[in-house]
C-alpha atoms as a PDB file:
ATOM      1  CA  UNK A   1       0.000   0.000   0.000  1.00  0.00           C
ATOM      2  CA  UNK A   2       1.101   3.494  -0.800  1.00  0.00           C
ATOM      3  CA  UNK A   3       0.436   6.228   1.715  1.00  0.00           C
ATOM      4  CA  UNK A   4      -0.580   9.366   0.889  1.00  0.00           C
ATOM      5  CA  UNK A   5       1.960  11.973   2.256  1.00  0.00           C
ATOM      6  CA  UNK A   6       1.021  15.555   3.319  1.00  0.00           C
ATOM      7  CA  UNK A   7       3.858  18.151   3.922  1.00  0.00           C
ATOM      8  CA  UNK A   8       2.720  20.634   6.787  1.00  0.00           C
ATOM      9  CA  UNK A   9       4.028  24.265   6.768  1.00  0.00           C
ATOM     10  CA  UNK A  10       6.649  23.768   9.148  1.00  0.00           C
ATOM     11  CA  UNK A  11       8.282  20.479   7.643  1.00  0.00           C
ATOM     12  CA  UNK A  12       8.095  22.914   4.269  1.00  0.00           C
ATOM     13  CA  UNK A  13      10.215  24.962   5.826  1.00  0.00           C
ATOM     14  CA  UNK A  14      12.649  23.220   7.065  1.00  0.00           C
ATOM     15  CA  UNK A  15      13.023  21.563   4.166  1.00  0.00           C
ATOM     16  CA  UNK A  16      13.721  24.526   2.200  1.00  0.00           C
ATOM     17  CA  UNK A  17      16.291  26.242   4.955  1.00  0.00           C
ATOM     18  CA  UNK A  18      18.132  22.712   4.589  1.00  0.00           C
ATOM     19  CA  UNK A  19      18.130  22.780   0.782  1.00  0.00           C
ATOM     20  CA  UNK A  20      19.785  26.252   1.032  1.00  0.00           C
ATOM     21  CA  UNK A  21      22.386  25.222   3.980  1.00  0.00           C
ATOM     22  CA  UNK A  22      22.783  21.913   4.234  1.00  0.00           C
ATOM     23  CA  UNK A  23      22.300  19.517   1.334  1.00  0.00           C
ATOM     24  CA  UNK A  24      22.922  16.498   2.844  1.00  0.00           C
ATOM     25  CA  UNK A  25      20.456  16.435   5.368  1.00  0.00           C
ATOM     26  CA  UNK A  26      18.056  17.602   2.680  1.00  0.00           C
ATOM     27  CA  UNK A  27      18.925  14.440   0.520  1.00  0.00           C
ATOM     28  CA  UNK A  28      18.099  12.674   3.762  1.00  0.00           C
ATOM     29  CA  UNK A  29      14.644  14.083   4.447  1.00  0.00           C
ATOM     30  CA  UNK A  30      13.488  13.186   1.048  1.00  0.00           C
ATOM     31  CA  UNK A  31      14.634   9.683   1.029  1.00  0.00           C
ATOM     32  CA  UNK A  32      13.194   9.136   4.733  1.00  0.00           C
ATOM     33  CA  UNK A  33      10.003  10.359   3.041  1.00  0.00           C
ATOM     34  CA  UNK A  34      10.259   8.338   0.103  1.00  0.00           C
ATOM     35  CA  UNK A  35      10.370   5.140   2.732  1.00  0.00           C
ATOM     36  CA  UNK A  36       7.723   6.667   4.778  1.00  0.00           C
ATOM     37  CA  UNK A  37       5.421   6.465   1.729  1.00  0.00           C
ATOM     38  CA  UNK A  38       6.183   2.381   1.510  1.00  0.00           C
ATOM     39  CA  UNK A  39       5.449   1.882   5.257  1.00  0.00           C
ATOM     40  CA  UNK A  40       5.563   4.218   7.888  1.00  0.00           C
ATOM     41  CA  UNK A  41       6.073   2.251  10.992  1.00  0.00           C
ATOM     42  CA  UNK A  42       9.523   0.040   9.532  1.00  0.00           C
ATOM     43  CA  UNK A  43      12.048   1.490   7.367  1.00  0.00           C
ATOM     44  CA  UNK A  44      15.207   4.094   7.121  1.00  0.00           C
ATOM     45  CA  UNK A  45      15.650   5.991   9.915  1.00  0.00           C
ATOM     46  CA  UNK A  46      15.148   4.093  12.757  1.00  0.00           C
ATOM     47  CA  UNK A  47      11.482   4.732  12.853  1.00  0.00           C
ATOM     48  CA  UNK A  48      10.097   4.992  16.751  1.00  0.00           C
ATOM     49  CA  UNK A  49       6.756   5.818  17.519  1.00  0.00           C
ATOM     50  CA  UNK A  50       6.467   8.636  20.407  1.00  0.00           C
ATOM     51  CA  UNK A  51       4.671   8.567  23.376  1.00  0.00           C
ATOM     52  CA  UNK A  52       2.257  10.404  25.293  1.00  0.00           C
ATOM     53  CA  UNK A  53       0.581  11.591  22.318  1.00  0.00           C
ATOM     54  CA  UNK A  54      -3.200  10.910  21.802  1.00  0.00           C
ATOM     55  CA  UNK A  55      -2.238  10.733  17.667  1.00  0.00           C
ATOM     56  CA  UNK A  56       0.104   8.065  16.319  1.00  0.00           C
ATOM     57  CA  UNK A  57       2.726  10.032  15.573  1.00  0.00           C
ATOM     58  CA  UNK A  58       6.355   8.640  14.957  1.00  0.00           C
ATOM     59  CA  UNK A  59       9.723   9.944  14.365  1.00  0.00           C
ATOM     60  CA  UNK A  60      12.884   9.038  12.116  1.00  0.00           C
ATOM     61  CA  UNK A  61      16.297  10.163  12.443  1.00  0.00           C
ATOM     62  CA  UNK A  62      17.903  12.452  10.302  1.00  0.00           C
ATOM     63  CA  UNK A  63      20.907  13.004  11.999  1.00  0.00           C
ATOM     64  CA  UNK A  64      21.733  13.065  15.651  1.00  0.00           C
ATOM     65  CA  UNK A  65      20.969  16.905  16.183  1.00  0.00           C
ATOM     66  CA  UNK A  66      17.360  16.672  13.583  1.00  0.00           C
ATOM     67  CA  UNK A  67      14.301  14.131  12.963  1.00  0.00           C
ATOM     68  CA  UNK A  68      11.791  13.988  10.651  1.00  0.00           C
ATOM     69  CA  UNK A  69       8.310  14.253  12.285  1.00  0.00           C
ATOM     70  CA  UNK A  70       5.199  12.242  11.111  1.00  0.00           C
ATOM     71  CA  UNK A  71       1.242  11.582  12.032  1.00  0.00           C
ATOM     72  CA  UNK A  72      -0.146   8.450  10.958  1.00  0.00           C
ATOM     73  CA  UNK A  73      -3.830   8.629   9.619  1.00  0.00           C
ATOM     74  CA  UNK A  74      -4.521   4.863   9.080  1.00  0.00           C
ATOM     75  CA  UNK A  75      -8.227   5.392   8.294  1.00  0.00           C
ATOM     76  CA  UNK A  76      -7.133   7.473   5.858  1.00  0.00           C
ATOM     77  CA  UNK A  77      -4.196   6.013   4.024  1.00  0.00           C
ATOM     78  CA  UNK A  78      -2.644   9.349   4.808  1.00  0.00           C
ATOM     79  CA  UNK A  79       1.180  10.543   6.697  1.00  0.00           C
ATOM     80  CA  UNK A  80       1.280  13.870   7.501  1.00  0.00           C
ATOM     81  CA  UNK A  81       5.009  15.220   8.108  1.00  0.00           C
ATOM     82  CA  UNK A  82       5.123  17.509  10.836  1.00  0.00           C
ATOM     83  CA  UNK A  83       8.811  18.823  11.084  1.00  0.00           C
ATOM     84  CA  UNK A  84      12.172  17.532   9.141  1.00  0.00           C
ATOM     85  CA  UNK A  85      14.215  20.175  11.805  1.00  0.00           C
ATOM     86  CA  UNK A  86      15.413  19.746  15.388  1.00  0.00           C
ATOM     87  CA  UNK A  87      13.049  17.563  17.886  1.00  0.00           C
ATOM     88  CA  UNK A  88      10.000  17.389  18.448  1.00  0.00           C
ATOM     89  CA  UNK A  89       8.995  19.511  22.147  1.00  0.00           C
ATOM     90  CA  UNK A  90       5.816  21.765  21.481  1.00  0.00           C
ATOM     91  CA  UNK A  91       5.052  20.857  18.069  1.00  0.00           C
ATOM     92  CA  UNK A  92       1.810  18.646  18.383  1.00  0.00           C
ATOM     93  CA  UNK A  93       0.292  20.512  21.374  1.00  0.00           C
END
């Protein structure tokens, strides 16, 4: 099954400050996504769902310092990717 993938503001934007400073790490976002669209719970990135969240939302590592961000809409066939920048304190309040 392929997932449909949503890009949130946020992960938009730190996609595009990494394609202008850091190219690697923006190589790196789009193949996590690319794997997220396959099957978001196994894959690239050592993919770890977080806790004490009502949503399923998971996480993959970029690097050590960044991770990309993700809800899980199973209902809906649907990822939406919440941040590619940093951790993930205060973003799905």
């Amino acid at each position: 099954m392929k997932w449909k993938i949503l890009i949130l503001d946020k992960a938009e934007k730190d996609l595009i400050w990494f394609r202008r400073h850091d190219r690697k790490h923006y190589l790196k976002c789009f193949d996590l996504i690319c794997d997220v669209t396959h099957d978001p719970r196994t894959g690239a990135g050592k993919p770890e769902r977080l806790k004490y969240f009502e949503r399923e939302v998971w996480a993959r590592r970029v690097s050590l310092e960044h991770r990309l961000i993700y809800v899980i809409y199973a209902d809906e066939g649907q990822v939406e990717i919440v941040s590619c920048k940093l951790h993930c304190e205060g973003l799905l309040n």
